[in-house]
Protein backbone atom coordinates (compact mmCIF):
# COMPACT_ATOMS: atom_id res chain seq x y z
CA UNK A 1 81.11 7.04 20.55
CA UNK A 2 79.26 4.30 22.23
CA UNK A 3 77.61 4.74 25.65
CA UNK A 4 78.15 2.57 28.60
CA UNK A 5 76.61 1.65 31.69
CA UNK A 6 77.17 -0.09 35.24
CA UNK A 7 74.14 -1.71 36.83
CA UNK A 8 75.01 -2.45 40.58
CA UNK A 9 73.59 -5.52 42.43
CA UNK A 10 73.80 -6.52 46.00
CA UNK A 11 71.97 -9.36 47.74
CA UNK A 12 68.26 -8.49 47.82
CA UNK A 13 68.16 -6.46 44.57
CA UNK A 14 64.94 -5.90 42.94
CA UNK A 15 65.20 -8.11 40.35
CA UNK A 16 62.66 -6.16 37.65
CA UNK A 17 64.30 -2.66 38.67
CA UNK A 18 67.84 -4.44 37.60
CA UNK A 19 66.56 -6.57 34.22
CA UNK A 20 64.61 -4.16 32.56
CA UNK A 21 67.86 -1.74 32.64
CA UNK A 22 69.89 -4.04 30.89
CA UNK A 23 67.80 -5.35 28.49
CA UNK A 24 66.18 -2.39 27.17
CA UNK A 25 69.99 -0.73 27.71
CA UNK A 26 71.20 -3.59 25.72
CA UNK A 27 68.43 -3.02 23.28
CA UNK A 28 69.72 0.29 22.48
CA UNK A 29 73.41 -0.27 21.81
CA UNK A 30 74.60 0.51 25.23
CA UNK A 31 77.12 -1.50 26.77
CA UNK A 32 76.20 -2.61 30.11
CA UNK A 33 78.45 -3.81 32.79
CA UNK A 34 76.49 -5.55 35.42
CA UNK A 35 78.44 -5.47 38.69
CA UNK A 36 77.97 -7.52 41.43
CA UNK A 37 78.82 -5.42 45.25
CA UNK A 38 80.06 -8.12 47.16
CA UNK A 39 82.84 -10.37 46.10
CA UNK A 40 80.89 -13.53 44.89
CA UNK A 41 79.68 -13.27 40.43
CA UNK A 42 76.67 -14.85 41.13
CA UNK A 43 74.15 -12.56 43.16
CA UNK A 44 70.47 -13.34 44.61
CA UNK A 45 68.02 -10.86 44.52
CA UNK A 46 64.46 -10.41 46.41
CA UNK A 47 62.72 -12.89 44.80
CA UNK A 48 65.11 -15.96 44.59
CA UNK A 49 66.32 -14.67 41.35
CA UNK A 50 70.05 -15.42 40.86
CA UNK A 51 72.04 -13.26 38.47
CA UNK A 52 75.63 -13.61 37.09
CA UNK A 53 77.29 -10.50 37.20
CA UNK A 54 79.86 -9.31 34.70
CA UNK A 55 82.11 -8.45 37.57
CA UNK A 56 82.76 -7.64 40.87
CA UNK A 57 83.19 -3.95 42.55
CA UNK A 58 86.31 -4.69 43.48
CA UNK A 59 87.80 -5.27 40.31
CA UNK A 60 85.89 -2.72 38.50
CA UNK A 61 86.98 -0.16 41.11
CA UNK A 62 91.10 -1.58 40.49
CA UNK A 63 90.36 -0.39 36.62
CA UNK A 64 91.59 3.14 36.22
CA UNK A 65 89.38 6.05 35.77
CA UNK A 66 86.51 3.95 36.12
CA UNK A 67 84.52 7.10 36.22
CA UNK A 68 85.87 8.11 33.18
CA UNK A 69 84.87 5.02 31.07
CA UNK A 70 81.53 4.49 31.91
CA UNK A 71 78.15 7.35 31.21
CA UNK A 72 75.99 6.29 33.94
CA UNK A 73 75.45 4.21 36.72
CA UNK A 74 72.11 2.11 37.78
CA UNK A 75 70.71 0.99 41.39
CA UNK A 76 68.15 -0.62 41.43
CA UNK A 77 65.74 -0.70 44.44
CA UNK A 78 64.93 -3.79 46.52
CA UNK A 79 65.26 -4.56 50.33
CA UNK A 80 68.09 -5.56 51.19
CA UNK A 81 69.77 -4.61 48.10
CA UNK A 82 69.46 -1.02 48.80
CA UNK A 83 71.10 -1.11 51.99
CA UNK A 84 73.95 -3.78 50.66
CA UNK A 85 74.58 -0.83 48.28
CA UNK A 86 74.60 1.95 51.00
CA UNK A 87 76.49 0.06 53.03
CA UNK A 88 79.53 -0.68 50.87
CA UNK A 89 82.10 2.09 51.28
CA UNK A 90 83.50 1.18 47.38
CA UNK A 91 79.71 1.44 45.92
CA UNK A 92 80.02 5.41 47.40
CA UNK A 93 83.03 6.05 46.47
CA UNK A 94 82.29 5.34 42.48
CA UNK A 95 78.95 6.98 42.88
CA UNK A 96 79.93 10.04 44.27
CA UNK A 97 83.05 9.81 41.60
CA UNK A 98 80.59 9.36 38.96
CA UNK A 99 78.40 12.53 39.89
CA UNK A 100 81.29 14.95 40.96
CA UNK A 101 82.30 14.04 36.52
CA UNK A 102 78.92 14.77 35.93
CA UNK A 103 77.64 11.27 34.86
CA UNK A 104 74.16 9.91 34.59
CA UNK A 105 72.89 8.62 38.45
CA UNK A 106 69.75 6.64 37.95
CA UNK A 107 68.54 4.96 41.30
CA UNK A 108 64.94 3.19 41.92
CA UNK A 109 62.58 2.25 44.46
CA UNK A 110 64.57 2.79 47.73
CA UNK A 111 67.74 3.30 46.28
CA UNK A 112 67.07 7.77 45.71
CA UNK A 113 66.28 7.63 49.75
CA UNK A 114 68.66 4.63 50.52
CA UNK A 115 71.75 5.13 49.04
CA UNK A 116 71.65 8.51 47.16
CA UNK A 117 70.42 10.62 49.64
CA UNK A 118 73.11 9.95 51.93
CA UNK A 119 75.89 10.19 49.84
CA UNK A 120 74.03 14.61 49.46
CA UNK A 121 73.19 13.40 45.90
CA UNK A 122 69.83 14.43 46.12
CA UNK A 123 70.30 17.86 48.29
CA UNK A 124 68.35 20.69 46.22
CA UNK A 125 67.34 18.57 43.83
CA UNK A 126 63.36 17.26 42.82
CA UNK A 127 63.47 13.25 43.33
CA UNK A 128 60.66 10.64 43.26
CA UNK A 129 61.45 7.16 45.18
CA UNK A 130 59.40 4.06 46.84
CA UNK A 131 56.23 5.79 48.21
CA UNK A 132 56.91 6.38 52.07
CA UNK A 133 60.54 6.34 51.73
CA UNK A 134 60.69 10.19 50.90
CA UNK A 135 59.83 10.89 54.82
CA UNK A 136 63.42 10.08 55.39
CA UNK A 137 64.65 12.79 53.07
CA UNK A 138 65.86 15.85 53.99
CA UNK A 139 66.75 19.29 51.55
CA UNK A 140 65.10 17.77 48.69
CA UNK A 141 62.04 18.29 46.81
CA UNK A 142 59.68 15.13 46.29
CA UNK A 143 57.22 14.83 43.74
CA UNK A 144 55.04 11.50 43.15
CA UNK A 145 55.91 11.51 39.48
CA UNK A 146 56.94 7.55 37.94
CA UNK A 147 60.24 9.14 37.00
CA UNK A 148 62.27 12.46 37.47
CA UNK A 149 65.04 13.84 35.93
CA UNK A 150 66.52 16.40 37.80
CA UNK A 151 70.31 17.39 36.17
CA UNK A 152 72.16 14.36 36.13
CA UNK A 153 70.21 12.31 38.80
CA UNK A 154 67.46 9.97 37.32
CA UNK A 155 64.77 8.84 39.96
CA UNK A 156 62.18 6.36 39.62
CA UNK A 157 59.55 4.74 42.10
CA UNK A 158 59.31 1.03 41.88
CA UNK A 159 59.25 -2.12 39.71
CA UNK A 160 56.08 -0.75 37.99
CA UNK A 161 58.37 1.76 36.60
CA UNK A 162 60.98 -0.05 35.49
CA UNK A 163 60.41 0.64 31.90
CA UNK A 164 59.79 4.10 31.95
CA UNK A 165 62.96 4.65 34.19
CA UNK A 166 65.02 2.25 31.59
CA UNK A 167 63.62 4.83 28.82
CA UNK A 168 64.64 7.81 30.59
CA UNK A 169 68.62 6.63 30.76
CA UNK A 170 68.04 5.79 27.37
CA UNK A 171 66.78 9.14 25.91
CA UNK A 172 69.47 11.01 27.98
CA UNK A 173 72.41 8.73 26.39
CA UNK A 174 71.31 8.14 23.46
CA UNK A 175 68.56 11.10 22.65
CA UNK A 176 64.91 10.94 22.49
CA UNK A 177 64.32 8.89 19.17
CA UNK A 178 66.60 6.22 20.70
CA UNK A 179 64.22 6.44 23.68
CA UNK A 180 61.20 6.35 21.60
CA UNK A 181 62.29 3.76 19.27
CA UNK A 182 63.17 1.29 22.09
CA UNK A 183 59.59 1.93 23.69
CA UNK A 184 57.82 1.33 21.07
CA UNK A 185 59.74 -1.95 20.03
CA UNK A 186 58.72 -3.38 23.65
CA UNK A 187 55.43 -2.17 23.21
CA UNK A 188 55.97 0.27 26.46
């Protein structure tokens, strides 16, 4: 069965924490939905970078069991693309849908503190995130590590880590060959 995967953006996204998702996602077979937060296709991120998204969140969230159809969900990092995500009542609801059916949450940079923390995502968990922005973190336990996997919550720390955290989704969807494969053919 093929795997799929919804990369949100917001205005202010981290544009290397969002591209190297897709691509290497893409790489692999995985079908990847990018997803743009606010109602317009075509989003900017941090750099200037403009990206046409697949979709909006609104229609994706009008599709039934949206939850249902997709294996994991991406957030990148990025100020303020982080807080656009926190800060949209719809983004919340699908993540927390998405982890209550057990799905693959893989946030980035300030997304772990940003937006998963809030939502309790991270509560009793081990989590790695934008150095500095664990301080705001509270019931978890922080480790400097590029990337964690802690059940079915995938953290990385920045646009340096990009790959590695695209990887990890990979080798958790797809297995660890797929993972390895897909490294090696970048030359990660």
């Amino acid at each position: 069965m093929k795997k799929s995967a919804i990369v949100l953006l917001a205005e202010g996204f981290e544009e290397v924490e969002a591209i190297t998702p897709i691509d290497y996602l893409r790489r692999a077979g995985i079908e990847v939905t990018v997803t743009a937060v606010s109602g317009n296709l075509l989003v900017k991120g941090a750099r200037g970078i403009v990206v046409d998204a697949d979709i909006t969140l609104y229609d994706l969230a009008n599709q039934q069991e949206t939850a249902d159809i997709y294996d994991a969900i991406i957030i990148p990092g990025g100020m303020p693309g982080a807080t656009n995500i926190a800060a949209s009542p719809e983004a919340a609801t699908l993540i927390t849908e998405m982890a209550a059916a057990g799905k693959l949450i893989c946030a980035i940079c300030a997304s772990p503190a940003v937006v998963l923390a809030p939502l309790g995502l991270l509560t009793g968990k081990k989590f790695t995130c934008y150095p500095g922005m664990e301080e705001t973190v509270q019931g978890s336990h922080w480790t400097d590590k590029r990337v964690i996997i802690s059940d079915n919550i995938i953290t990385s720390r920045a646009a340096g880590t990009a790959g590695e955290f695209s990887i990890a989704i990979i080798s958790q969807l797809l297995g660890e060959t797929e993972g390895d494969r897909i490294a090696q053919a970048v030359l990660l």
